[in-house]
N, C-alpha and C. Protein backbone atom coordinates (compact mmCIF):
# COMPACT_ATOMS: atom_id res chain seq x y z
N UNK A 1 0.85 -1.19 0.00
CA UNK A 1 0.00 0.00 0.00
C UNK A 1 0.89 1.25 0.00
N UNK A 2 0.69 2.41 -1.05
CA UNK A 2 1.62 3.28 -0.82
C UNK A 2 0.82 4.56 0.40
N UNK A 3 2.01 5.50 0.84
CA UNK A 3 1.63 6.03 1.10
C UNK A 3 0.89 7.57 1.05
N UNK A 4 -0.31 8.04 1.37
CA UNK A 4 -0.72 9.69 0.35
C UNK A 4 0.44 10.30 1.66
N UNK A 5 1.33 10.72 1.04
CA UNK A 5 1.95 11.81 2.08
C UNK A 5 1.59 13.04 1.80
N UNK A 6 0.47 13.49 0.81
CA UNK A 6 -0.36 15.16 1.07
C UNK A 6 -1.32 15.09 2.60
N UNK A 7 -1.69 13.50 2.32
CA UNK A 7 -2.98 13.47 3.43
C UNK A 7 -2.37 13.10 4.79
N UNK A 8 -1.15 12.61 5.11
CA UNK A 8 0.02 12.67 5.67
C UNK A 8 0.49 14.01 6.87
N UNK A 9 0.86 14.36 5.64
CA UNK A 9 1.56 16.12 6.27
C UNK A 9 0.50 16.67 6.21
N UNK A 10 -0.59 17.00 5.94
CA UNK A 10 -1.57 17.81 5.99
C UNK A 10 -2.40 17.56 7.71
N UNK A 11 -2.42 15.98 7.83
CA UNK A 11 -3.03 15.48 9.13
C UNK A 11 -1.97 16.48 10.53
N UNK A 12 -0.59 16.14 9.75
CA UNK A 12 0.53 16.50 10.84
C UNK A 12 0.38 18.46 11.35
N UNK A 13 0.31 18.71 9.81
CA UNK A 13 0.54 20.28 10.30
C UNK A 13 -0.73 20.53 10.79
N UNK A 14 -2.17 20.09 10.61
CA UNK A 14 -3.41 20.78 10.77
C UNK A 14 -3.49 20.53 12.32
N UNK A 15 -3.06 19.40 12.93
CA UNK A 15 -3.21 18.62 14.38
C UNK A 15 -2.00 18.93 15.30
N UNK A 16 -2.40 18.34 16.58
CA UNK A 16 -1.25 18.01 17.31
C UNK A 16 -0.88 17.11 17.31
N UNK A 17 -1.08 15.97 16.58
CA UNK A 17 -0.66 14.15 15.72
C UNK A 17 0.84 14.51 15.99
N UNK A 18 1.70 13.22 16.90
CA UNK A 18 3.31 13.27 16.68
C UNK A 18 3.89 12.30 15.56
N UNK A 19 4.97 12.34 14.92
CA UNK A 19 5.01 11.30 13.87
C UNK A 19 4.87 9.93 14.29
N UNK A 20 5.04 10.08 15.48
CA UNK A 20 4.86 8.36 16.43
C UNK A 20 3.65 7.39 16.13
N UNK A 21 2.55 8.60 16.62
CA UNK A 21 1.23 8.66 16.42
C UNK A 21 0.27 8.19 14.81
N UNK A 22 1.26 8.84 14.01
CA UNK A 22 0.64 9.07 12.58
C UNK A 22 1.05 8.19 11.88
N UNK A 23 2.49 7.48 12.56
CA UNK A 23 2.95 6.13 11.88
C UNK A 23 1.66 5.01 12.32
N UNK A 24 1.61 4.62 13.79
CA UNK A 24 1.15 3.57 13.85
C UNK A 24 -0.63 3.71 13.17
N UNK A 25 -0.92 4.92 13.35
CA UNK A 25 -2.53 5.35 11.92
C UNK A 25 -2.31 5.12 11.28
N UNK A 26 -1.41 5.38 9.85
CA UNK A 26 -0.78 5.24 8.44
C UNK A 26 -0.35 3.78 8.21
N UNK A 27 0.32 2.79 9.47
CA UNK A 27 0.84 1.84 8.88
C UNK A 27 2.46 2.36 8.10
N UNK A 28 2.70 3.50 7.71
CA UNK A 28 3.87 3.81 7.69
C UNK A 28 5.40 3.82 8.64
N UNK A 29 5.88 3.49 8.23
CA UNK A 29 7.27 3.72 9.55
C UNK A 29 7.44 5.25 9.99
N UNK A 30 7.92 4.73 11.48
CA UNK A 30 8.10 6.14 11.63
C UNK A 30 9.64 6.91 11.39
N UNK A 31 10.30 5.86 10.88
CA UNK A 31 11.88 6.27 10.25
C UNK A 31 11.14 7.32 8.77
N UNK A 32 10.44 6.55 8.06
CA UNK A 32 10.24 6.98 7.10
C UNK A 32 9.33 8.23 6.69
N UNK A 33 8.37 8.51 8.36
CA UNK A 33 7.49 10.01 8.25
C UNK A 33 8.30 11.00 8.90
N UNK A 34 9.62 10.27 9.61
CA UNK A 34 10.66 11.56 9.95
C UNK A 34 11.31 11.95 9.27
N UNK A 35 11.89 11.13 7.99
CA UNK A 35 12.63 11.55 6.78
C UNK A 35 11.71 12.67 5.99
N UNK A 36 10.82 11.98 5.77
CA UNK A 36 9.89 13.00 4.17
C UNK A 36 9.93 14.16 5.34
N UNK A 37 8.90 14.25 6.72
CA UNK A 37 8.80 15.68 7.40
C UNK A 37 10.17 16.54 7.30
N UNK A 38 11.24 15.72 7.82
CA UNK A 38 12.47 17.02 7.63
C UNK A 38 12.77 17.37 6.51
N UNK A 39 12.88 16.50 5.65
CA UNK A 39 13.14 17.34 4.27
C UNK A 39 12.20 18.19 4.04
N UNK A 40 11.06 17.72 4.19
CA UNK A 40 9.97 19.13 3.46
C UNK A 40 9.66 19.89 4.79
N UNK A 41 10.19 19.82 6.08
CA UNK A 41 9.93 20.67 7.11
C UNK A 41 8.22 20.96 7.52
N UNK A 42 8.25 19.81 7.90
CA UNK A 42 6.97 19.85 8.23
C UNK A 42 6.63 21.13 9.84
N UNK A 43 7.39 20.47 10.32
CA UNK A 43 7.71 21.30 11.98
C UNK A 43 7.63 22.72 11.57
N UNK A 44 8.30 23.29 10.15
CA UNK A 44 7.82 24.98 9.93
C UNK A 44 6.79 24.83 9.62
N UNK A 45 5.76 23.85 8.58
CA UNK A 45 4.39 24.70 8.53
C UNK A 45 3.86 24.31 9.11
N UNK A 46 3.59 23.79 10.44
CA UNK A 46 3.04 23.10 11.69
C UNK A 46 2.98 24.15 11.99
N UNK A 47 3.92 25.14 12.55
CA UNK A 47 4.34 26.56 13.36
C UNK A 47 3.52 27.40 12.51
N UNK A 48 3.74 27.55 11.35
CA UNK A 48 3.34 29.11 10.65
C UNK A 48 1.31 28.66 10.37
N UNK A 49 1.13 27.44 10.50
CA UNK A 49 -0.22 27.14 10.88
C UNK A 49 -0.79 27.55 11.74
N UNK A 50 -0.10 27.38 13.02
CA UNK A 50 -0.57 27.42 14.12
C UNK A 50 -0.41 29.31 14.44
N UNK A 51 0.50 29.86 13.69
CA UNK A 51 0.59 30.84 13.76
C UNK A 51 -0.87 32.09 13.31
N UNK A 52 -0.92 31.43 12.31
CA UNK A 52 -2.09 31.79 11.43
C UNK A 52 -3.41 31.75 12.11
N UNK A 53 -3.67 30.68 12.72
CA UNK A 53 -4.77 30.04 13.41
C UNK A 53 -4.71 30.86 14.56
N UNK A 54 -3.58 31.33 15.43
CA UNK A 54 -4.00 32.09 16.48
C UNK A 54 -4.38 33.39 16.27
N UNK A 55 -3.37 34.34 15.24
CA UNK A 55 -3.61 35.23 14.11
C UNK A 55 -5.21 35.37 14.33
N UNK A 56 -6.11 34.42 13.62
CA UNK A 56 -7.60 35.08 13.32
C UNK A 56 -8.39 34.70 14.38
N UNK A 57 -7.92 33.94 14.92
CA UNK A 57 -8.43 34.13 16.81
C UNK A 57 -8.58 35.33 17.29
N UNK A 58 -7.28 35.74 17.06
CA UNK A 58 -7.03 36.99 17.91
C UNK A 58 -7.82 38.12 17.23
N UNK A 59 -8.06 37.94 16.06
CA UNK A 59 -8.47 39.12 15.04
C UNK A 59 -10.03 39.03 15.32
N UNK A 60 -10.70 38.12 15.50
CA UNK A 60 -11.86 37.27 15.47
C UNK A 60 -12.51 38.22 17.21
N UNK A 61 -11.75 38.13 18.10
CA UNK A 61 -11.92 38.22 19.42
C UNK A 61 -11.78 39.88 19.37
N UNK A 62 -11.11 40.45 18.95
CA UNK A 62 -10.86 41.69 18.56
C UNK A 62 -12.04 42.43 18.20
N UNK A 63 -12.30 41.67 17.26
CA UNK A 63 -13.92 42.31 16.11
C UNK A 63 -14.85 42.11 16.76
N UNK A 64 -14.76 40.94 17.53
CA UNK A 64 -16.12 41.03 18.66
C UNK A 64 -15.94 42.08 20.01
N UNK A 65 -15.03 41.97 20.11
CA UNK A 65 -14.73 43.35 21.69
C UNK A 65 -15.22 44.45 21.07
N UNK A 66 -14.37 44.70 19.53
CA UNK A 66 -15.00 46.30 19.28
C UNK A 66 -16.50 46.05 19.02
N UNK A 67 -17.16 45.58 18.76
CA UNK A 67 -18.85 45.50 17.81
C UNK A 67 -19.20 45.52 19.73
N UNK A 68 -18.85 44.95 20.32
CA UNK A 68 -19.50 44.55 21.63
C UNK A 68 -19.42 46.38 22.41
N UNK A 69 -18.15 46.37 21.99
CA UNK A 69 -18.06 48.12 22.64
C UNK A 69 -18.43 49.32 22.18
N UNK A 70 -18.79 48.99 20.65
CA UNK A 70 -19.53 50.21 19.94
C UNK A 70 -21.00 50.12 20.54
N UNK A 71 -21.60 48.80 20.91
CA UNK A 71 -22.99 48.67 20.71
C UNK A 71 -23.23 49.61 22.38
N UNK A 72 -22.25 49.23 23.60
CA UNK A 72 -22.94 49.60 24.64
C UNK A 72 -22.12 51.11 24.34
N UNK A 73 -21.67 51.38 23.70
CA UNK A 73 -21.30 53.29 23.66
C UNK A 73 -22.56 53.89 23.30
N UNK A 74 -22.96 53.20 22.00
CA UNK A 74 -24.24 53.84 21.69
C UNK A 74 -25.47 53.55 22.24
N UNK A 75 -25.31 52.34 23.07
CA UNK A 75 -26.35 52.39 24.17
C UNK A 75 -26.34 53.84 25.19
N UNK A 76 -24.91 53.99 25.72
CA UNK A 76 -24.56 55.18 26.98
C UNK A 76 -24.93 56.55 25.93
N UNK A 77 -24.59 56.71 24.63
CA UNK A 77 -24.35 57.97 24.16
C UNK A 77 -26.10 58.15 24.05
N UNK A 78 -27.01 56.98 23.45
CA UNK A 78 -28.59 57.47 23.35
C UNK A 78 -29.22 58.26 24.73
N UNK A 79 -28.80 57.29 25.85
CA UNK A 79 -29.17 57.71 26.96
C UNK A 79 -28.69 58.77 27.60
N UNK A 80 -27.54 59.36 27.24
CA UNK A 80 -26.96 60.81 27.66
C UNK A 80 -28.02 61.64 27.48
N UNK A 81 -28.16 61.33 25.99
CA UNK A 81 -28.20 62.34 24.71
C UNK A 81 -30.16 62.82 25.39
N UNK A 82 -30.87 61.61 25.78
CA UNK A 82 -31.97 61.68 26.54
C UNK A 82 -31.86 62.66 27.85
N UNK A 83 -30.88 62.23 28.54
CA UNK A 83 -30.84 63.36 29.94
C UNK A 83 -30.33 64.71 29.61
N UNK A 84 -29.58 64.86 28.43
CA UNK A 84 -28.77 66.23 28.15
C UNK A 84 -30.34 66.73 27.64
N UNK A 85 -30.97 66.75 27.18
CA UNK A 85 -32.27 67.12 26.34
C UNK A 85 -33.53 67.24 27.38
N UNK A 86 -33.08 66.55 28.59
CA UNK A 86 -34.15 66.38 29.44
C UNK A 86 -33.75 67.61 30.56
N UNK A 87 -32.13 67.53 30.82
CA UNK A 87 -31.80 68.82 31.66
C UNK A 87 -31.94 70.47 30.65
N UNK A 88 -32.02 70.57 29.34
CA UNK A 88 -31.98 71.78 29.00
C UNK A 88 -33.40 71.76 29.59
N UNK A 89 -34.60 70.96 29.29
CA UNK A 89 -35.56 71.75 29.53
C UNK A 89 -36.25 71.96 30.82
N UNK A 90 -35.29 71.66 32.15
CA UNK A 90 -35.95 71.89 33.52
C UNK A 90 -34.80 73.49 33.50
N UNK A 91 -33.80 73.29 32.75
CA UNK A 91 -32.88 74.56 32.78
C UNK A 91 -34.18 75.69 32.74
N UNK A 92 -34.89 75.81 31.27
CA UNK A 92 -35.34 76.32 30.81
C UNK A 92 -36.59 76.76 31.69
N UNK A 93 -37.11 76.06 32.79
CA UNK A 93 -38.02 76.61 33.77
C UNK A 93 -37.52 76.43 34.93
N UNK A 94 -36.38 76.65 35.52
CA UNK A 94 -35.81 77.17 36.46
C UNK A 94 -36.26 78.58 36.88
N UNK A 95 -36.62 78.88 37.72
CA UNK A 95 -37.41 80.00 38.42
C UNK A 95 -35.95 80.71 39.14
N UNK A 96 -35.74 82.12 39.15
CA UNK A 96 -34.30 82.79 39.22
C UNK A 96 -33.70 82.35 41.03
N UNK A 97 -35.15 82.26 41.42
CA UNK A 97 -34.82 81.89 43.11
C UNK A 97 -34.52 80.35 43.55
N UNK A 98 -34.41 79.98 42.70
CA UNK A 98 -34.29 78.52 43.06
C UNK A 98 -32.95 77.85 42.41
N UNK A 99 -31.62 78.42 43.65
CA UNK A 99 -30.70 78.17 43.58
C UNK A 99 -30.60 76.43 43.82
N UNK A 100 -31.13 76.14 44.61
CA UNK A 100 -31.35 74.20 44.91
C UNK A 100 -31.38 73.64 43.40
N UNK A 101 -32.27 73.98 42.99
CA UNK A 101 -32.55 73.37 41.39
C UNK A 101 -31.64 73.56 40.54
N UNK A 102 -31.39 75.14 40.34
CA UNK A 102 -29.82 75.33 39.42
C UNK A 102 -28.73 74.68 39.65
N UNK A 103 -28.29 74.91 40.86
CA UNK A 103 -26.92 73.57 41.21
C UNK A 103 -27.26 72.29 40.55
N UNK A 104 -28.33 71.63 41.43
CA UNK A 104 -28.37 70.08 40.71
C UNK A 104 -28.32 69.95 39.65
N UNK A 105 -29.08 70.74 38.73
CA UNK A 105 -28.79 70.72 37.20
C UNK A 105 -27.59 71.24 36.59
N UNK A 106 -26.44 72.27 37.48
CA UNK A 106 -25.48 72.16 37.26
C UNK A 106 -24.51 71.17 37.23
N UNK A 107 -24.94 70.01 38.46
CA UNK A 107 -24.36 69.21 38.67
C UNK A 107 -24.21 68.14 37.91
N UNK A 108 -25.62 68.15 37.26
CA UNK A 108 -25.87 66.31 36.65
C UNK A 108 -25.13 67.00 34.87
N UNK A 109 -25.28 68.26 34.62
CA UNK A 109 -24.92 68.55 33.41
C UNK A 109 -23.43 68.56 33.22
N UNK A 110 -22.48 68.99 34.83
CA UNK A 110 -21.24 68.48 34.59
C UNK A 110 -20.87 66.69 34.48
N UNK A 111 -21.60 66.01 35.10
CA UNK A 111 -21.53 64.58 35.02
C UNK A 111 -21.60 64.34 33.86
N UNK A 112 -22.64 64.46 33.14
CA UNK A 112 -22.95 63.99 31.77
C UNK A 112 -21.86 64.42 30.64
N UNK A 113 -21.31 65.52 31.07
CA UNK A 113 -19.47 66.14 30.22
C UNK A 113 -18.77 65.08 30.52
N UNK A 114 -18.71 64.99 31.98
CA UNK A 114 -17.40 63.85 32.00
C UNK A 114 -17.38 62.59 31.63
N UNK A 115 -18.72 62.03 31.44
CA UNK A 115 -19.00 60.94 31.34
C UNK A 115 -18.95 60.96 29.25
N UNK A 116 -19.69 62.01 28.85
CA UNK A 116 -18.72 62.30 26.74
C UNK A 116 -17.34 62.38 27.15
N UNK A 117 -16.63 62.60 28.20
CA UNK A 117 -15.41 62.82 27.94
C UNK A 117 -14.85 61.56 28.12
N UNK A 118 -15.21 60.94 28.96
CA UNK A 118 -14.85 59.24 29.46
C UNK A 118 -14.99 57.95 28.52
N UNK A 119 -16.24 58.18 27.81
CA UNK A 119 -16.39 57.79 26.43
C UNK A 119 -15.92 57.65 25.04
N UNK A 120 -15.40 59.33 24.83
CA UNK A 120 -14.61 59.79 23.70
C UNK A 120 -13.57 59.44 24.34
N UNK A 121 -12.20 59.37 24.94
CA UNK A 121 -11.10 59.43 25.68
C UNK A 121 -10.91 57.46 25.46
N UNK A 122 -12.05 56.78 25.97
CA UNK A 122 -12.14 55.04 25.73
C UNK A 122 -12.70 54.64 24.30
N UNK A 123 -12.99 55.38 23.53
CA UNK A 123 -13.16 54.92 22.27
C UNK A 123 -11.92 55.20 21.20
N UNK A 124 -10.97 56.43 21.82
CA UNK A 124 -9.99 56.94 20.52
C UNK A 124 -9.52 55.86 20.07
N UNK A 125 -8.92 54.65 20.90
CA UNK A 125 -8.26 53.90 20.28
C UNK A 125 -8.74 52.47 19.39
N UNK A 126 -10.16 53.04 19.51
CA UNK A 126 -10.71 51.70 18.54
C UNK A 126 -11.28 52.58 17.03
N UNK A 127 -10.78 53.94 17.42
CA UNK A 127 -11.05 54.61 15.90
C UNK A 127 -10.41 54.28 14.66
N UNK A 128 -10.69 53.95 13.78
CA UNK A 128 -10.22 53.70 12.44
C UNK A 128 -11.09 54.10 11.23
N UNK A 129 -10.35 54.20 10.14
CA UNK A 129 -11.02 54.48 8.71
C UNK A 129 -12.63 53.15 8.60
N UNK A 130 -12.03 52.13 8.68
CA UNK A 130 -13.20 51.27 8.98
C UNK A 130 -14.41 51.55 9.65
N UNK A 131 -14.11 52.13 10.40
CA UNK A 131 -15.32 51.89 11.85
C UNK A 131 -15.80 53.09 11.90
N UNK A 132 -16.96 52.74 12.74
CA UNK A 132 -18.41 53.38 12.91
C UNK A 132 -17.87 54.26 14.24
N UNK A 133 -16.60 54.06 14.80
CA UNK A 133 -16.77 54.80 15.77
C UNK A 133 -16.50 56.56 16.08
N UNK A 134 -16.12 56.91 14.36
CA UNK A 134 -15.87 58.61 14.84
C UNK A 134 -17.34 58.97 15.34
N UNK A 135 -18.69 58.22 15.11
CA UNK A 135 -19.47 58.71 15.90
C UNK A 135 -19.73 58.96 17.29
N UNK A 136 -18.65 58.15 17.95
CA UNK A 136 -18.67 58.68 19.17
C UNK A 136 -18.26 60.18 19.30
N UNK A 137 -17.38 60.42 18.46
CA UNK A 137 -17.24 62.21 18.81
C UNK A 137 -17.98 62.93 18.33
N UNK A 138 -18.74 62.95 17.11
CA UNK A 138 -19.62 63.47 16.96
C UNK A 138 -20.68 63.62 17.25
N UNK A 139 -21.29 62.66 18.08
CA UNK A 139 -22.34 63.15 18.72
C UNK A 139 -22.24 63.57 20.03
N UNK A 140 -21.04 63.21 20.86
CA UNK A 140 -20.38 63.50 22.08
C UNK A 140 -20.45 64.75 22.02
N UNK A 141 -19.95 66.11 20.74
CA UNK A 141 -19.70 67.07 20.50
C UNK A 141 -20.94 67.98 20.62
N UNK A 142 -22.07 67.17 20.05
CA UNK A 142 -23.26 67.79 19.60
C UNK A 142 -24.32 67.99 21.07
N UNK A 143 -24.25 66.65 21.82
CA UNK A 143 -24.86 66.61 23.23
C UNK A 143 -24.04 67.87 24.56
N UNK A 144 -22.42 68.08 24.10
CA UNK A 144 -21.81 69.33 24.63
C UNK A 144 -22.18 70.77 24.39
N UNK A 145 -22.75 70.74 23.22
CA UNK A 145 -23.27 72.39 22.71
C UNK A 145 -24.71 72.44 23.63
N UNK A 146 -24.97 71.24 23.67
CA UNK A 146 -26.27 71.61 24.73
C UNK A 146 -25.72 72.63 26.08
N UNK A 147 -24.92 72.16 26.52
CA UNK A 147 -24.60 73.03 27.98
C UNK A 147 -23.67 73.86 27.81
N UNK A 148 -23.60 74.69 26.52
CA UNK A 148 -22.72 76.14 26.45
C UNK A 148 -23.73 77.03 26.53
């Protein structure tokens, strides 16, 4: 019986199979799956496989953190964008004597800055030409003109 050594080296580099292993599967010697592997170096594309494979893991895990972190930004940025819209208009009937009320609404309107600023500041670095995320500054920007 000869042997397929594509289906061979392909078993070796795709797995953690040792040639020990793949002899007594194959029926091949294992003098003879250590010869063909070193000459054609199996052990490098074992590595640059495995390299690859962690490669779009990592890329894979990546793309889900950012999609996972755009979705709850624009969860936090809708809901700002609700209280920034909700404090102009108690601003707007604030009665001149009612320093109690002005503070608090001073207060929650500085929160809601720091909190676009905390946002924009944790998103810069997932900004790219790709991505959806320069909207974090732009609307970060737009919910700030509210309280000038």
């Amino acid at each position: 019986m000869k042997a397929n050594w594509e289906e061979l080296k392909n078993k070796y580099v795709t797995s953690d199979i040792t040639y020990k292993d793949l002899a007594k599967e194959s029926g091949v010697t294992y003098s003879a799956i250590e010869k063909r592997a070193r000459a054609e170096k199996w052990k490098d594309e074992r590595r640059k496989h495995y390299d690859n494979v962690a490669k779009k893991i990592q890329e894979g895990v990546a793309d889900e953190l950012a999609k996972a972190y755009q979705e709850v930004v624009s969860i936090a940025k809708k809901e700002l964008i609700e209280e920034a819209k909700l404090l102009v208009e108690i601003r707007k009937n604030i009665k001149p004597e009612d320093q109690y009320a002005e503070s608090r609404v001073n207060k929650c309107s500085l929160t809601i800055k720091d909190i676009l600023n905390t946002l924009e500041h944790h998103a810069y670095p997932q900004r790219d030409e790709k991505s959806d995320n320069n909207a974090v500054f732009v609307v970060g920007q737009d919910v700030k003109e509210l309280f000038k």
